[in-house]
C-alpha atoms as a PDB file:
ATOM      1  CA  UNK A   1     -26.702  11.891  13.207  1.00  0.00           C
ATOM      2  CA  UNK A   2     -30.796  13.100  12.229  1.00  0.00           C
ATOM      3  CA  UNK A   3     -31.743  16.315  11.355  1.00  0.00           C
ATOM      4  CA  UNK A   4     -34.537  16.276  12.762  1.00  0.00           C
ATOM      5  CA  UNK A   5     -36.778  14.408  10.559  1.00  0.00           C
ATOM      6  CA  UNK A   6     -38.282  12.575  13.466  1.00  0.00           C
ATOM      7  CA  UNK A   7     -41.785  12.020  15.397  1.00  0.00           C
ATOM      8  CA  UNK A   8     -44.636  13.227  13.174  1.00  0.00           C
ATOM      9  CA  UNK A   9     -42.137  15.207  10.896  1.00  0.00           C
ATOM     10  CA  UNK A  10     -41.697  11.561   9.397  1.00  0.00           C
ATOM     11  CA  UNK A  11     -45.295  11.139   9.528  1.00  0.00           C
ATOM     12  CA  UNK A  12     -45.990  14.078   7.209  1.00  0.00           C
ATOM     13  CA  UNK A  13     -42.982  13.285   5.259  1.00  0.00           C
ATOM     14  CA  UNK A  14     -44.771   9.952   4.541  1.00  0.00           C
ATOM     15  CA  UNK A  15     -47.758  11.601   3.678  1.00  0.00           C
ATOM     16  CA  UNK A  16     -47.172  14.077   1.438  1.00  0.00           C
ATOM     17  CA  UNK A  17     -43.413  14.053   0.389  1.00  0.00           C
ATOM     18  CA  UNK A  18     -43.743  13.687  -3.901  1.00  0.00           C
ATOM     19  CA  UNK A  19     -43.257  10.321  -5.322  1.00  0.00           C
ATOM     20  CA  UNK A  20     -40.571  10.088  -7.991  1.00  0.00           C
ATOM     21  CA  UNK A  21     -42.365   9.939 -11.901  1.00  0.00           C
ATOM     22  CA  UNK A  22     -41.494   6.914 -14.214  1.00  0.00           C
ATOM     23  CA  UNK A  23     -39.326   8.462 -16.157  1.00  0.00           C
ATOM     24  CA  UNK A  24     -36.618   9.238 -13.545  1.00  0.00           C
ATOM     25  CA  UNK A  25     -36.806   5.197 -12.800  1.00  0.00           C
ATOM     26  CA  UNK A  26     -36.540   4.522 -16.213  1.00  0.00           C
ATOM     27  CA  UNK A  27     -33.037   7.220 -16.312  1.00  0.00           C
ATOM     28  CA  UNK A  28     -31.198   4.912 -13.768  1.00  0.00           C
ATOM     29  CA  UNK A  29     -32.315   1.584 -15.011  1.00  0.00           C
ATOM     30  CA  UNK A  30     -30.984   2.613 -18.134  1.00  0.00           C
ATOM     31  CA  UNK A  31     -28.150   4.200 -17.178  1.00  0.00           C
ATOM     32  CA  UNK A  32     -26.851   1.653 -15.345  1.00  0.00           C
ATOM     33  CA  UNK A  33     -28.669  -1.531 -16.690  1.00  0.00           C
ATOM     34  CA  UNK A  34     -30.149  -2.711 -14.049  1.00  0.00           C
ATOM     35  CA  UNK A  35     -31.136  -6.512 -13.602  1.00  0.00           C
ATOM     36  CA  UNK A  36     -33.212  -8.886 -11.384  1.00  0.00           C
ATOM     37  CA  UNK A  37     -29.509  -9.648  -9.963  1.00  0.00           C
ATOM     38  CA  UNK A  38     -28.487  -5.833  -8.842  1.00  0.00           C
ATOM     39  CA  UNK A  39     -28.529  -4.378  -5.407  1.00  0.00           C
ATOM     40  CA  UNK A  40     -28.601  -1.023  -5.142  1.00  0.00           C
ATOM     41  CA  UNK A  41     -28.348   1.706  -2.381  1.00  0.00           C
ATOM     42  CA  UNK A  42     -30.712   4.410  -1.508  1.00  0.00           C
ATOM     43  CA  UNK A  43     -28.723   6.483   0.737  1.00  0.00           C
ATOM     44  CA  UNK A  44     -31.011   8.766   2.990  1.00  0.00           C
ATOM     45  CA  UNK A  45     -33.983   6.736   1.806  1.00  0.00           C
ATOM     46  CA  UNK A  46     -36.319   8.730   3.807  1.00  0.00           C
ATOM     47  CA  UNK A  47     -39.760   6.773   4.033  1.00  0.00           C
ATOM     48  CA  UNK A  48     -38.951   4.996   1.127  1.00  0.00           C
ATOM     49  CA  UNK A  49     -40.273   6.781  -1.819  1.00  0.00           C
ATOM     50  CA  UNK A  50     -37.799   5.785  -4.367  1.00  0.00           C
ATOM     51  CA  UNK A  51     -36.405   2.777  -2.343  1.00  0.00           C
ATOM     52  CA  UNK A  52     -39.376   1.178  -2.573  1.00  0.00           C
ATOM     53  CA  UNK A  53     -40.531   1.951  -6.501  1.00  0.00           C
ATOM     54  CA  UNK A  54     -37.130   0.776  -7.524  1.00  0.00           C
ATOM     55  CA  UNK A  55     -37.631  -2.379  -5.604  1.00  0.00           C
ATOM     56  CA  UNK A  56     -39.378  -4.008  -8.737  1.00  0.00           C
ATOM     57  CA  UNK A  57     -36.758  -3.161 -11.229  1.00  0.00           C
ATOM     58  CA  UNK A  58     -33.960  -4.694  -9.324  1.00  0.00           C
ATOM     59  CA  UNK A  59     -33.080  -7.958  -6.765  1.00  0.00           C
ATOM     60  CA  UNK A  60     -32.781  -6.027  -4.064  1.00  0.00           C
ATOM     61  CA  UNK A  61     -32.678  -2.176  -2.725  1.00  0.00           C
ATOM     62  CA  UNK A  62     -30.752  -1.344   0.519  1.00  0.00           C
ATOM     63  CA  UNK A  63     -32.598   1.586   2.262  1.00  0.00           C
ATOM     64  CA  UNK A  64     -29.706   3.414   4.843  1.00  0.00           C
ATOM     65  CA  UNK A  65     -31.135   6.460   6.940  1.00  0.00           C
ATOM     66  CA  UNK A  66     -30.144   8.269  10.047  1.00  0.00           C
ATOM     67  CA  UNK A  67     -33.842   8.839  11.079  1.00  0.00           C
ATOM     68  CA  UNK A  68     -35.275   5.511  12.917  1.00  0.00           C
ATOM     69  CA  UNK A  69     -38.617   7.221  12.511  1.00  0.00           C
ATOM     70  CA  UNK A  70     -37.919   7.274   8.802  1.00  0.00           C
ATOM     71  CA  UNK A  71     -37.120   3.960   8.700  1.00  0.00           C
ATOM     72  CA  UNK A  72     -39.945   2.471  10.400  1.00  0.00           C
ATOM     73  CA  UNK A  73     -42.078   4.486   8.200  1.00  0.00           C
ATOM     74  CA  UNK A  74     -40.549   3.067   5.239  1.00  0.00           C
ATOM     75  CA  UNK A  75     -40.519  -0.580   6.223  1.00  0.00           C
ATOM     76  CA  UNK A  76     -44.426  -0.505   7.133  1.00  0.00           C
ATOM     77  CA  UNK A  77     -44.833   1.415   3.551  1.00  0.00           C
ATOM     78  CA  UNK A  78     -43.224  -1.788   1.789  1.00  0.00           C
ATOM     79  CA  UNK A  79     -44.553  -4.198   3.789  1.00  0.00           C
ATOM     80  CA  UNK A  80     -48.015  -2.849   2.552  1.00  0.00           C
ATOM     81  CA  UNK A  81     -46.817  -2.641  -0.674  1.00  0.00           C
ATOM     82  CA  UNK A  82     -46.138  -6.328  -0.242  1.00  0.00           C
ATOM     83  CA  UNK A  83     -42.098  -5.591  -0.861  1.00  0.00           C
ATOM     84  CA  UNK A  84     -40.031  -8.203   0.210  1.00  0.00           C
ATOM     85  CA  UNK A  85     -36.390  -7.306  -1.078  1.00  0.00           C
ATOM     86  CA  UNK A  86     -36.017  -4.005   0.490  1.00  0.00           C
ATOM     87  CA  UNK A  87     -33.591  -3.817   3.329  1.00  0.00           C
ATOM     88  CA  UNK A  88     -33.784  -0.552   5.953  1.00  0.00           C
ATOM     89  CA  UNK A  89     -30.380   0.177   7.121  1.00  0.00           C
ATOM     90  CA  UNK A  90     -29.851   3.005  10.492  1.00  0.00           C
ATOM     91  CA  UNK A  91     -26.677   4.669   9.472  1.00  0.00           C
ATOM     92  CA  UNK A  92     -25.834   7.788   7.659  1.00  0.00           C
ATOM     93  CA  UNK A  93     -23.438   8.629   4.878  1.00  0.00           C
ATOM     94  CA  UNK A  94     -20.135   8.571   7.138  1.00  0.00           C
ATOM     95  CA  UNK A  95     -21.502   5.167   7.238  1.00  0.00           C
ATOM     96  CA  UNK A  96     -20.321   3.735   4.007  1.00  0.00           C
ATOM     97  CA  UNK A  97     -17.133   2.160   4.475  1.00  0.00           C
ATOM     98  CA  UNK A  98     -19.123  -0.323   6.902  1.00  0.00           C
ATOM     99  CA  UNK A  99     -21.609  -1.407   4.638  1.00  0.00           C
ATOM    100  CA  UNK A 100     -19.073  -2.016   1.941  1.00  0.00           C
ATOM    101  CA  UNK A 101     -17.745  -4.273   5.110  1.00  0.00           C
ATOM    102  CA  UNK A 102     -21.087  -5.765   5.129  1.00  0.00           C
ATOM    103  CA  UNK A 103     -21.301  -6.730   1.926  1.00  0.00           C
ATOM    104  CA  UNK A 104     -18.440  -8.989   1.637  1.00  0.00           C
ATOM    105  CA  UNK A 105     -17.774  -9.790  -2.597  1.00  0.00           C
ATOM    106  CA  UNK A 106     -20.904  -8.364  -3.497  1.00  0.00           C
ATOM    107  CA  UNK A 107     -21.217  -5.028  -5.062  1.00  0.00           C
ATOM    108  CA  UNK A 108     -23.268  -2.249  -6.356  1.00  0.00           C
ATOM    109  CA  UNK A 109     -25.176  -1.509  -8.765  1.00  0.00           C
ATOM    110  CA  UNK A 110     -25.895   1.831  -8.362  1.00  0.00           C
ATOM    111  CA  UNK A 111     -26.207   4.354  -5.053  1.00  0.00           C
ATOM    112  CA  UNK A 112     -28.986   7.160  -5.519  1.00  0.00           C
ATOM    113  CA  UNK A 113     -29.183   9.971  -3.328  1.00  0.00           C
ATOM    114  CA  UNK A 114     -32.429  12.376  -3.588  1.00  0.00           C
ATOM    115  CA  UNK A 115     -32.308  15.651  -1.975  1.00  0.00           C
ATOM    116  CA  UNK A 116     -30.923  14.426   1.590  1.00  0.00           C
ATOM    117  CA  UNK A 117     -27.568  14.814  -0.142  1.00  0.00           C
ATOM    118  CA  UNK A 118     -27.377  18.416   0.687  1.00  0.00           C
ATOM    119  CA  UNK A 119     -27.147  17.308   4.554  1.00  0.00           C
ATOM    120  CA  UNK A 120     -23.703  15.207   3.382  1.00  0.00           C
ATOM    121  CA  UNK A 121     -19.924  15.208   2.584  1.00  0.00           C
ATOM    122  CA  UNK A 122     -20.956  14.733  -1.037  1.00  0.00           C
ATOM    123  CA  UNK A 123     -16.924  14.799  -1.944  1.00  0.00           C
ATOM    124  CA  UNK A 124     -15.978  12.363   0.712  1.00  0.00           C
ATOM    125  CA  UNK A 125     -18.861   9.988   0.016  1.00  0.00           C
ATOM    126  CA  UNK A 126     -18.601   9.565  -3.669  1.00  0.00           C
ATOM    127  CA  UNK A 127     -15.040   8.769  -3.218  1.00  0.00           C
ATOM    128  CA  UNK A 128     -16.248   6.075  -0.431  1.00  0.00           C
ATOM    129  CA  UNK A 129     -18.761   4.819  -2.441  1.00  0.00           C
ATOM    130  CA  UNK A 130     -16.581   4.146  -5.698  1.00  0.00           C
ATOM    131  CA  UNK A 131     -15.100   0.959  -4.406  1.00  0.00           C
ATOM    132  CA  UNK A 132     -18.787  -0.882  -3.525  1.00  0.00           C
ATOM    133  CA  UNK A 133     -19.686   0.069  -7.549  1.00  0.00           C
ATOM    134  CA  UNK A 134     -19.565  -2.668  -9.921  1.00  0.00           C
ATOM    135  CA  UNK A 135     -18.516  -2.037 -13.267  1.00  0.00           C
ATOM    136  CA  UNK A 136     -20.492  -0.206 -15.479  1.00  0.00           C
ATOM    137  CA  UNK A 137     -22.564   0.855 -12.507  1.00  0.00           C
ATOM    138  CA  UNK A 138     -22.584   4.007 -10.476  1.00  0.00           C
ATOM    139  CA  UNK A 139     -23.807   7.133  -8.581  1.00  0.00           C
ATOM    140  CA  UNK A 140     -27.192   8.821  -8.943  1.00  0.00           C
ATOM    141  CA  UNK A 141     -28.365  12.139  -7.665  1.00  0.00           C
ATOM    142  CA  UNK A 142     -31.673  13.421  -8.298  1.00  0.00           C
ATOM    143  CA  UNK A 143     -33.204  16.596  -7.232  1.00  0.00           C
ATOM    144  CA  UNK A 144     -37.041  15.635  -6.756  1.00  0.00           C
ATOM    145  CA  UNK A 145     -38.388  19.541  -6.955  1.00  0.00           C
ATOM    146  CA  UNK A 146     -37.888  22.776  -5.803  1.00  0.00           C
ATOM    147  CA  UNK A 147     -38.899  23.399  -2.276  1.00  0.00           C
ATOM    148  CA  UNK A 148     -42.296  25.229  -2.094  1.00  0.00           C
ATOM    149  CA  UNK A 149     -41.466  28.206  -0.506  1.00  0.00           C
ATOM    150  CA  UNK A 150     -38.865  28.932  -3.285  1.00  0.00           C
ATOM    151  CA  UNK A 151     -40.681  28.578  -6.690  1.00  0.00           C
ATOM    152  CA  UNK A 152     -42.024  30.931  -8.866  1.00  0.00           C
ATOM    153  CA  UNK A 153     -44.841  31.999  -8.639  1.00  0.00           C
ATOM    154  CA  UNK A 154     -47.334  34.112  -6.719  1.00  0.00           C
ATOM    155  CA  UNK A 155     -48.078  31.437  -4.008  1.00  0.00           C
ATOM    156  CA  UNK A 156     -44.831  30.020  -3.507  1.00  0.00           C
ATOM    157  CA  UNK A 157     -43.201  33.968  -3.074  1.00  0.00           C
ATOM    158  CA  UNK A 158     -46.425  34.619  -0.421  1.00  0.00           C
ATOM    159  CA  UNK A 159     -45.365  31.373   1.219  1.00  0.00           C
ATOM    160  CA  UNK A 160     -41.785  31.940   1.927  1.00  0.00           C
ATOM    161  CA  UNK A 161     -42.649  35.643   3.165  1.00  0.00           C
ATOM    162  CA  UNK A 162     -45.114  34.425   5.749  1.00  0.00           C
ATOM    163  CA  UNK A 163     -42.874  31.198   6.814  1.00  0.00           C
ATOM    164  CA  UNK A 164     -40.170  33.884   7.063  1.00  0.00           C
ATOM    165  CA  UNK A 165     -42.102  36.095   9.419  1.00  0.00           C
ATOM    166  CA  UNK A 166     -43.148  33.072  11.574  1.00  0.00           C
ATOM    167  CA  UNK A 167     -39.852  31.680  11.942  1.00  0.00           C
ATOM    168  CA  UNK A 168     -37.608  34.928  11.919  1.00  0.00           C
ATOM    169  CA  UNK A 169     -34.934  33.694   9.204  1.00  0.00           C
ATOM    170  CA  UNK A 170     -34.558  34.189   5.844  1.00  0.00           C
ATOM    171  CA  UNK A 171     -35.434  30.989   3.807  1.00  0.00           C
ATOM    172  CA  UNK A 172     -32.656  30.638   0.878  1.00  0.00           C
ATOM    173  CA  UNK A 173     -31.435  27.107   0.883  1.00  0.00           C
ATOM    174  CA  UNK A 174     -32.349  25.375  -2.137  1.00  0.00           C
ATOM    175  CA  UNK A 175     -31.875  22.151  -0.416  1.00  0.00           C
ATOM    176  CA  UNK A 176     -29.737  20.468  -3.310  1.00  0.00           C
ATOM    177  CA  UNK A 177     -32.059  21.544  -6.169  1.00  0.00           C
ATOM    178  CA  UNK A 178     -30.430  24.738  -7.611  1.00  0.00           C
ATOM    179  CA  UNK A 179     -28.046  24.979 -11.146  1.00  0.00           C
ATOM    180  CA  UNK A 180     -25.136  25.566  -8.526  1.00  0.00           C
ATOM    181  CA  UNK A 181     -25.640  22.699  -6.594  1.00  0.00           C
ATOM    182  CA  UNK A 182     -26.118  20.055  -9.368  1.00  0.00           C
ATOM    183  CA  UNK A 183     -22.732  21.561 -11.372  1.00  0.00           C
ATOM    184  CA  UNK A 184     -21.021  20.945  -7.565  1.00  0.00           C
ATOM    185  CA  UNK A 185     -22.543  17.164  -7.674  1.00  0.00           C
ATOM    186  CA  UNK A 186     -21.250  16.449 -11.353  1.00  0.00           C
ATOM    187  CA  UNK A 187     -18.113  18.094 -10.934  1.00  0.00           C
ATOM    188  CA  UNK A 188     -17.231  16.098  -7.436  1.00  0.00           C
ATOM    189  CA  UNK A 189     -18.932  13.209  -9.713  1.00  0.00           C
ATOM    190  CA  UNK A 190     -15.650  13.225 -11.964  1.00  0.00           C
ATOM    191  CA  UNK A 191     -13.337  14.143  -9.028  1.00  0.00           C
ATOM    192  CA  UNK A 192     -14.348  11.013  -7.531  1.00  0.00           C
ATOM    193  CA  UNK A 193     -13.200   9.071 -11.099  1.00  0.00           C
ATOM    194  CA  UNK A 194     -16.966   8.952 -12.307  1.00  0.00           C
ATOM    195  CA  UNK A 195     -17.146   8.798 -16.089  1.00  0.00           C
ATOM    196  CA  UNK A 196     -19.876   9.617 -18.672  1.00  0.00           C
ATOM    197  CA  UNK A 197     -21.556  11.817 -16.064  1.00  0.00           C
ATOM    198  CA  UNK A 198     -24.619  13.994 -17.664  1.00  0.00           C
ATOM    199  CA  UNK A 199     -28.012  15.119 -16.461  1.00  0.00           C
ATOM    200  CA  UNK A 200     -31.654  14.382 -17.441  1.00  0.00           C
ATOM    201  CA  UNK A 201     -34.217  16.576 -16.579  1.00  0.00           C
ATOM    202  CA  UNK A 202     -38.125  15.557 -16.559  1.00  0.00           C
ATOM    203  CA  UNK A 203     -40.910  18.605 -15.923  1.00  0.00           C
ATOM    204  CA  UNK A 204     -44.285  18.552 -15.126  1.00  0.00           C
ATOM    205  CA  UNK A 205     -47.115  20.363 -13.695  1.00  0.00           C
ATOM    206  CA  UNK A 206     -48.782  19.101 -10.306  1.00  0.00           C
ATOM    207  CA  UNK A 207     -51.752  20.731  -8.520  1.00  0.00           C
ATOM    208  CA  UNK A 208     -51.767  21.241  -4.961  1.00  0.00           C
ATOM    209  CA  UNK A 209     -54.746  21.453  -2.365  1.00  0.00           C
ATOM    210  CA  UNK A 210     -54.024  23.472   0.500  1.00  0.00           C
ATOM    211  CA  UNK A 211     -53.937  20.255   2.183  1.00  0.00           C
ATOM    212  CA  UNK A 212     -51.263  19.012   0.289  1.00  0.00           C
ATOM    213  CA  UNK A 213     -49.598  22.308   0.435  1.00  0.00           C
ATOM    214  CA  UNK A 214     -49.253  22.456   4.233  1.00  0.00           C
ATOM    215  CA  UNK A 215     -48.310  18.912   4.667  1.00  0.00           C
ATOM    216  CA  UNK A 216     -45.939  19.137   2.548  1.00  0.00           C
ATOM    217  CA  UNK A 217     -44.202  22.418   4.865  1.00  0.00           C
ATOM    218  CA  UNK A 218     -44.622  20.215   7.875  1.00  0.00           C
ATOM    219  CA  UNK A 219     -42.710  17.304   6.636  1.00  0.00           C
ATOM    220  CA  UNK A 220     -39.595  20.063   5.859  1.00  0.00           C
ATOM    221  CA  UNK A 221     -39.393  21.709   9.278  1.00  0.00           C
ATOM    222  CA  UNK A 222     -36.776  20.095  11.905  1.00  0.00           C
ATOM    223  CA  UNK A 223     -39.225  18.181  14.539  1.00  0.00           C
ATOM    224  CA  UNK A 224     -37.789  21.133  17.507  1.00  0.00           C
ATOM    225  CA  UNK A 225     -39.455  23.947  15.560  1.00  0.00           C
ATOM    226  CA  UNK A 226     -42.634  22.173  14.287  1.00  0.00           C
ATOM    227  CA  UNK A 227     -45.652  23.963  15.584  1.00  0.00           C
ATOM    228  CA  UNK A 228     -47.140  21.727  18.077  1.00  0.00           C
ATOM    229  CA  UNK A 229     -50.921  19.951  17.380  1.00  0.00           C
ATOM    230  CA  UNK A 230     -52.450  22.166  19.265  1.00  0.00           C
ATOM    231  CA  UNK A 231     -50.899  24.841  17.507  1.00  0.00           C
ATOM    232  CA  UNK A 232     -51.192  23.892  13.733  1.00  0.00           C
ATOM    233  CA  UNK A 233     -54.503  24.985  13.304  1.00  0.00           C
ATOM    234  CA  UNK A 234     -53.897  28.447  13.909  1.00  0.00           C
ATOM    235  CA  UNK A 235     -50.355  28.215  11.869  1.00  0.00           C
ATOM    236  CA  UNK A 236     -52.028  26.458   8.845  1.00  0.00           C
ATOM    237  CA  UNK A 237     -55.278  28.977   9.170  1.00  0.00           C
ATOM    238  CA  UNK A 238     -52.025  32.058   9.174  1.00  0.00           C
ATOM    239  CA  UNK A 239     -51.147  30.750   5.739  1.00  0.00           C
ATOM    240  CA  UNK A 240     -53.873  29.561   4.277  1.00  0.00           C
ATOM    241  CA  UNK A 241     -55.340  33.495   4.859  1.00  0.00           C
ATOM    242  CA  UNK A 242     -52.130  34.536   3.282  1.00  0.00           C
ATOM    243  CA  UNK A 243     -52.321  32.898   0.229  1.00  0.00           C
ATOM    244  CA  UNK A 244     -54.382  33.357  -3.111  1.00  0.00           C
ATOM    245  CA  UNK A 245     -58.010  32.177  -2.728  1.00  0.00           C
ATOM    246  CA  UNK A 246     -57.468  29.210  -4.788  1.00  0.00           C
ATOM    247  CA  UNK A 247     -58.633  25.578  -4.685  1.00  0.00           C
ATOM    248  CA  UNK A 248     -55.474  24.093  -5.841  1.00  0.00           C
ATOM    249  CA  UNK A 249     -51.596  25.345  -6.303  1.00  0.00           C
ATOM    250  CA  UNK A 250     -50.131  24.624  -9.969  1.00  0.00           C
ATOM    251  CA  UNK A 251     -46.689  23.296  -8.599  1.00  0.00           C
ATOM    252  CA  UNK A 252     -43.823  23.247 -12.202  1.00  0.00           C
ATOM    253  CA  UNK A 253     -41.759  20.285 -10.532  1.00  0.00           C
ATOM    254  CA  UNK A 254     -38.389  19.765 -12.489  1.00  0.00           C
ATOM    255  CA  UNK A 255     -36.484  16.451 -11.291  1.00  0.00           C
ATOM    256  CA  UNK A 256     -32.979  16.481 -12.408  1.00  0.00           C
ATOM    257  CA  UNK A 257     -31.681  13.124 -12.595  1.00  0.00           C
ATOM    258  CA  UNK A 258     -27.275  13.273 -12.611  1.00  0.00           C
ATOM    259  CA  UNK A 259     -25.033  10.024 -12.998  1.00  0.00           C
ATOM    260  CA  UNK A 260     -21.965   8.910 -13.134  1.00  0.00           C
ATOM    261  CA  UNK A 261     -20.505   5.518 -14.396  1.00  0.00           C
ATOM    262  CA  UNK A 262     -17.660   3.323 -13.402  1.00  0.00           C
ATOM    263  CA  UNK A 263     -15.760   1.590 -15.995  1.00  0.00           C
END
């Protein structure tokens, strides 16, 4: 099933979605030691923005998404990247139990899951996932930000008022990224028979143009309620007259990078 991350929703997502920083790569390689001989799983890989990163660090990275869009976003991405041991997978986390299929004797190294989580059966998929682990591999979750409309400060609270009044609903979600949310992940983490499982956290500061700003909003609304082209000027130009008259945005990202081993 998508959720409507389709059409030029995947194009913006692309575009302007965050990369992940070093340091969150260097949290799973050495949490689970990854090798040259590892495959890992990027489960709702999106257009590849960690798939394809953690590509170097390991043999090969298996990119699954429910978005075909996404996918062949993420495949041209790599192929100009001149990746060769990335795989892009259609399927979605009820998925799983296939792959492991798939896979025959061979197992994982580790299965990573950004933000897209929050659209899945985390409970039922960490148990499903547990069998594909190798030993002294395991699960990743990492939260890659707080959504824009929802940080705080002055532009992000102006942001979420006037995306609020456009689209008539209240914007609360925190899309997988709140205290609440990660305790839910580590908890189900042990549930599942994860050990050792702990979180990292990495901050920085980021500044946004408006460009970047806006892109970024158009690559999080389902593709049904994106404002068409002809309409986007006039949307954008409603913001953009909303907000402070600044330049650039100072965005405080905090990734939060939870694991859990197997034995």
């Amino acid at each position: 099933m998508t959720v409507g991350f389709s059409g030029d929703v995947a194009e913006f997502y692309a575009k302007f979605r965050r990369g992940y920083p070093s340091q969150a790569l260097d949290a799973l390689q050495t949490a689970f030691s990854l090798t040259a001989d590892d495959i890992v799983l990027d489960l709702g890989c999106g257009t590849g923005q960690l798939a394809i990163p953690l590509a170097s660090r390991v043999g090969s990275v298996i990119g699954m998404d429910p978005e075909p869009d996404m996918l062949r976003l993420a495949r041209d991405t790599a192929a100009s990247c001149d990746v060769r041991n990335a795989t892009w997978v259609l399927g979605a986390d009820s998925d799983v139990p296939v792959l492991g299929e798939l896979m025959g004797q061979r197992s994982l190294a580790m299965a990573v899951m950004g933000q897209a989580l929050h659209w899945m059966d985390h409970q039922e998929l960490f148990r499903a996932l547990s069998p594909l682990i190798r030993s002294g591999g395991g699960i990743a979750v990492i939260a890659n930000g707080t959504p824009l409309w929802l940080q705080d400060a002055e532009w992000s609270r102006v942001l979420r008022i006037c995306l609020e009044d456009y689209f008539g609903t209240k914007l609360k979600a925190s899309c997988g990224t709140g205290a609440s949310d990660r305790d839910r992940y580590a908890q189900a983490l042990e549930a599942a028979g994860f050990e050792a499982v702990h979180e990292s956290v990495i901050t920085y500061s980021d500044e946004l143009s408006f460009d970047q700003l806006i892109g970024g909003v158009y690559s999080a609304i389902p593709a049904d309620e994106l404002p068409g082209p002809g309409a986007r000027p006039a949307f954008a130009e409603r913001i953009r007259q909303s907000l402070p008259p600044d330049e650039y945005f100072t965005e405080e990202v905090t990734v939060s990078v939870i694991v859990g081993r197997m034995r």
